[in-house]
C-alpha atoms as a PDB file:
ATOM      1  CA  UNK A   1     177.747 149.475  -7.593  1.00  0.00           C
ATOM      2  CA  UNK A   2     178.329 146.158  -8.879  1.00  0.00           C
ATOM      3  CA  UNK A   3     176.786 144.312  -6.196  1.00  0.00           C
ATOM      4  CA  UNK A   4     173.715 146.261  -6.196  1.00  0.00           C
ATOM      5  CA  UNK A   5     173.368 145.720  -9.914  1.00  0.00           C
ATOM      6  CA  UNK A   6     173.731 141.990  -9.592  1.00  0.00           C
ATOM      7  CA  UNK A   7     171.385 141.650  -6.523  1.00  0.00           C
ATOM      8  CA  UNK A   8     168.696 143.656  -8.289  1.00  0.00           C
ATOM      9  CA  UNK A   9     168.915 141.412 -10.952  1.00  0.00           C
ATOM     10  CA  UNK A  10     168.565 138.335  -8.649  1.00  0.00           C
ATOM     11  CA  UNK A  11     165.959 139.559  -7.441  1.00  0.00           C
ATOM     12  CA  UNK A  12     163.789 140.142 -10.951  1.00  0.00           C
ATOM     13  CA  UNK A  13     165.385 136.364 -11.599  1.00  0.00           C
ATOM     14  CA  UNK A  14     163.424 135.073  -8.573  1.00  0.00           C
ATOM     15  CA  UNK A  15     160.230 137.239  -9.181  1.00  0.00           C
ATOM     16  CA  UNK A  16     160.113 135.711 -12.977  1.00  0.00           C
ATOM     17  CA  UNK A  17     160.895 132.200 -11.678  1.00  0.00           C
ATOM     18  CA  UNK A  18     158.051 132.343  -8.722  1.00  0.00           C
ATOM     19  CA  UNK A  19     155.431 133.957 -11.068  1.00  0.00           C
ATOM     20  CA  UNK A  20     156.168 130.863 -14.032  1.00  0.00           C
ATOM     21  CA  UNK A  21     155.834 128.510 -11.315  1.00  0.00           C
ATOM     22  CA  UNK A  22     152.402 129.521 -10.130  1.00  0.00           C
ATOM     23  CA  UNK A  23     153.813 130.662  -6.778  1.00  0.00           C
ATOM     24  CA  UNK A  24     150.257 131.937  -5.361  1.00  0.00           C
ATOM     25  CA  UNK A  25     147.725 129.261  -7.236  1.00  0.00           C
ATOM     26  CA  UNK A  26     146.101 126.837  -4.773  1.00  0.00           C
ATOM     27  CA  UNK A  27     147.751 123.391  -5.449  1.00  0.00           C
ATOM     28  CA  UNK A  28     144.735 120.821  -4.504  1.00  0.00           C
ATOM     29  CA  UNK A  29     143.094 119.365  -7.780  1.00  0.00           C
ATOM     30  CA  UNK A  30     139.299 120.716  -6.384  1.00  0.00           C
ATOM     31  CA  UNK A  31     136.979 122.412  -8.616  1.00  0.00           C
ATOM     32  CA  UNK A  32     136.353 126.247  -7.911  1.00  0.00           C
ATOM     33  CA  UNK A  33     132.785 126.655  -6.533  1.00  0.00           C
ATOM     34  CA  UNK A  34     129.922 127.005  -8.905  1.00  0.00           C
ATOM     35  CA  UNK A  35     129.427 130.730 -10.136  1.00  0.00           C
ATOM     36  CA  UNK A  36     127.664 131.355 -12.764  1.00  0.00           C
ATOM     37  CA  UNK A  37     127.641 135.151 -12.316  1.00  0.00           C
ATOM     38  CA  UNK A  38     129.734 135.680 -15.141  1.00  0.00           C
ATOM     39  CA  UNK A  39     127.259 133.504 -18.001  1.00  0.00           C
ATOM     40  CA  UNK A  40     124.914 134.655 -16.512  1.00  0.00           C
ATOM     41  CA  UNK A  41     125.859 137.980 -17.301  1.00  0.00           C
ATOM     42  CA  UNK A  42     127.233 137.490 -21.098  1.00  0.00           C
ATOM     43  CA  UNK A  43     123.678 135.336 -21.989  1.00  0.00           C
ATOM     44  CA  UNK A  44     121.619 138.210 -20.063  1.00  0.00           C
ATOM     45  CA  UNK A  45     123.290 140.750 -22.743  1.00  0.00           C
ATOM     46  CA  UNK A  46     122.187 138.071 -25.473  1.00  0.00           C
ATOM     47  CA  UNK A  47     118.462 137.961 -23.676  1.00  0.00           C
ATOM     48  CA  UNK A  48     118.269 141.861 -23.638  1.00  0.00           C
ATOM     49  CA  UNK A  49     119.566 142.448 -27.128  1.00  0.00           C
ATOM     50  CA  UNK A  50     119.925 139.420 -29.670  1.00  0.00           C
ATOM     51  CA  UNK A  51     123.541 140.058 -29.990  1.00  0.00           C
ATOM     52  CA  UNK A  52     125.335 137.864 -32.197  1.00  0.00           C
ATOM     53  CA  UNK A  53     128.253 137.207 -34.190  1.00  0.00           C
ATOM     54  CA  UNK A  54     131.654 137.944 -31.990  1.00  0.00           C
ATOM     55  CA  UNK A  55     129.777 138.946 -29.397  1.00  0.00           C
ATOM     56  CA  UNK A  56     128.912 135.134 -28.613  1.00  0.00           C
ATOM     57  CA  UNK A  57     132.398 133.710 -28.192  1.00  0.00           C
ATOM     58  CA  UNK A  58     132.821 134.228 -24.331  1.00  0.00           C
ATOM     59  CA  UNK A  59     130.032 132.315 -23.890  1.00  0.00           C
ATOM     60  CA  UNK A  60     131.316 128.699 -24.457  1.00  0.00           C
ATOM     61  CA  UNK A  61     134.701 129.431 -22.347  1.00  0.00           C
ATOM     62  CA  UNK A  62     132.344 130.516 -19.395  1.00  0.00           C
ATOM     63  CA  UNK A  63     130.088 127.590 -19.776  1.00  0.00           C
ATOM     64  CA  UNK A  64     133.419 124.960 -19.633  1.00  0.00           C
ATOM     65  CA  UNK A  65     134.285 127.065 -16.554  1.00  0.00           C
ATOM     66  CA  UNK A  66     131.283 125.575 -14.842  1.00  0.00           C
ATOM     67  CA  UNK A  67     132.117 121.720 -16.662  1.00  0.00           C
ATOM     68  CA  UNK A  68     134.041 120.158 -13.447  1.00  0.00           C
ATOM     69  CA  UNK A  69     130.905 121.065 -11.101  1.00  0.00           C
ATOM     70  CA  UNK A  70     128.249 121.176 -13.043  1.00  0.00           C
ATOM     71  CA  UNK A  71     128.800 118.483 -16.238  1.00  0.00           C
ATOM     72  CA  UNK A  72     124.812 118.182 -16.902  1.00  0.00           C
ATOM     73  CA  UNK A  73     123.969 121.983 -17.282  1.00  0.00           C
ATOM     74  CA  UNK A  74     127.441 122.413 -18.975  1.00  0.00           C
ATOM     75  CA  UNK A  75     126.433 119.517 -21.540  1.00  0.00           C
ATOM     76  CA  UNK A  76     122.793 121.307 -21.855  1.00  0.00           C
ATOM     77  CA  UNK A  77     123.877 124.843 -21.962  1.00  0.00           C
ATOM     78  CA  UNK A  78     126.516 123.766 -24.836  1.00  0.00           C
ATOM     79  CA  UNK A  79     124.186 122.266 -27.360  1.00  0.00           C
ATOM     80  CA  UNK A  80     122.047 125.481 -26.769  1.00  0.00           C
ATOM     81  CA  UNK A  81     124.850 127.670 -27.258  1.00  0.00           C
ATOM     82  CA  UNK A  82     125.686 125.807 -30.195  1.00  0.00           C
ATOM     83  CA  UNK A  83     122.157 126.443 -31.609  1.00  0.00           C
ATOM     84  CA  UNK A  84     122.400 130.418 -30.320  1.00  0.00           C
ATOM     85  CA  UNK A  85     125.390 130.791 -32.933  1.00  0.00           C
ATOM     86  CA  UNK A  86     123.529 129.231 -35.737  1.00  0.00           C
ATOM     87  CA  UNK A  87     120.411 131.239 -35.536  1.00  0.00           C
ATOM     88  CA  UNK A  88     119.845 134.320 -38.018  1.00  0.00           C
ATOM     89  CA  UNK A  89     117.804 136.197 -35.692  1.00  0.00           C
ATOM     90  CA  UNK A  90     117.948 138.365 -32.874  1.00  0.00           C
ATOM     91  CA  UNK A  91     114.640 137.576 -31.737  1.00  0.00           C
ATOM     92  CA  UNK A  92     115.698 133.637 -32.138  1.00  0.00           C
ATOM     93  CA  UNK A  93     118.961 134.469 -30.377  1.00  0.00           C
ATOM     94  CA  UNK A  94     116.645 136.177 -27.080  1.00  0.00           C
ATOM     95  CA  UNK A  95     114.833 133.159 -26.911  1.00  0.00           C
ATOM     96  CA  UNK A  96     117.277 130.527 -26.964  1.00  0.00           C
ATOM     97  CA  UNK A  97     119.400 133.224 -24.162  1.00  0.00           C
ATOM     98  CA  UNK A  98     116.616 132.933 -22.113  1.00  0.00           C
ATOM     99  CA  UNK A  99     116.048 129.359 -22.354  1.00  0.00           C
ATOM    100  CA  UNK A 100     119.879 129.251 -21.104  1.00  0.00           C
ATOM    101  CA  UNK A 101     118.972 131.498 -18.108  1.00  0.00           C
ATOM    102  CA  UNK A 102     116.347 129.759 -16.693  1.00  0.00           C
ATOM    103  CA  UNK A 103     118.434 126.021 -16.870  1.00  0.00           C
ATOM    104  CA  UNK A 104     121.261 128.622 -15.470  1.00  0.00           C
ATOM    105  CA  UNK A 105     118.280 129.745 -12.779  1.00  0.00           C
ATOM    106  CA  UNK A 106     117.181 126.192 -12.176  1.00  0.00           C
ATOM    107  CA  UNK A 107     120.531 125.405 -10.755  1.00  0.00           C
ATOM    108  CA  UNK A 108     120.888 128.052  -8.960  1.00  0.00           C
ATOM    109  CA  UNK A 109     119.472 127.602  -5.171  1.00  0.00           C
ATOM    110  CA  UNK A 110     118.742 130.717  -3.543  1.00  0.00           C
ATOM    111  CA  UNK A 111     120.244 131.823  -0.354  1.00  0.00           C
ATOM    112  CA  UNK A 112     118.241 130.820   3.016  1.00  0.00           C
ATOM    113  CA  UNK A 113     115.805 128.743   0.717  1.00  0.00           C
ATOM    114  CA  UNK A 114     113.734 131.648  -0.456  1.00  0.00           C
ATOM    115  CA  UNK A 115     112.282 131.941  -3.473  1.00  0.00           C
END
């Protein structure tokens, strides 16, 4: 009973130490590829509605997500979304989210060069 206590404990010992070590993550220093799904959805809400407030802070994270590929549009999309959280409007927030949707657009190169 004893043994099977202390190997089921090795076990969890080696299943903690492998997930703190990043056992899984890819180890070269590369960028992920550019995806901007994920602004593109938060600023969309923005576009649509004029949220503000709380609802604006996943914004900046997602636009430093796209800083190692993308510095320009990261450094553009910043100083707007610095602007989005100081307007008092919703209308003024819609505008300024769909300002950052087209430079978001502009980037983005469709598939097999359509349009």
């Amino acid at each position: 009973m004893r043994h099977i206590c202390l190997t089921g404990i090795a076990f969890c010992v080696l299943g903690l130490a492998m997930g703190l070590s990043g056992c899984g993550k890819p180890a070269s220093g590369e960028p992920a590829p550019f995806n901007p799904a994920e602004l593109r959805s938060l600023l969309q809400v923005v576009a649509d509605t004029g949220e503000g407030g709380s609802g604006l802070d996943p914004i900046g994270p997602a636009i430093e997500s796209i800083r190692k590929t993308k510095p320009e549009l990261a450094d553009k999309l910043s100083k707007d979304a610095q602007e989005l959280g100081q307007v008092p409007g919703a209308a003024q927030r819609k505008e300024i989210a769909n300002r950052m949707l087209a430079a978001l657009d502009a980037e983005v190169k469709p598939a097999g060069g359509a349009p």
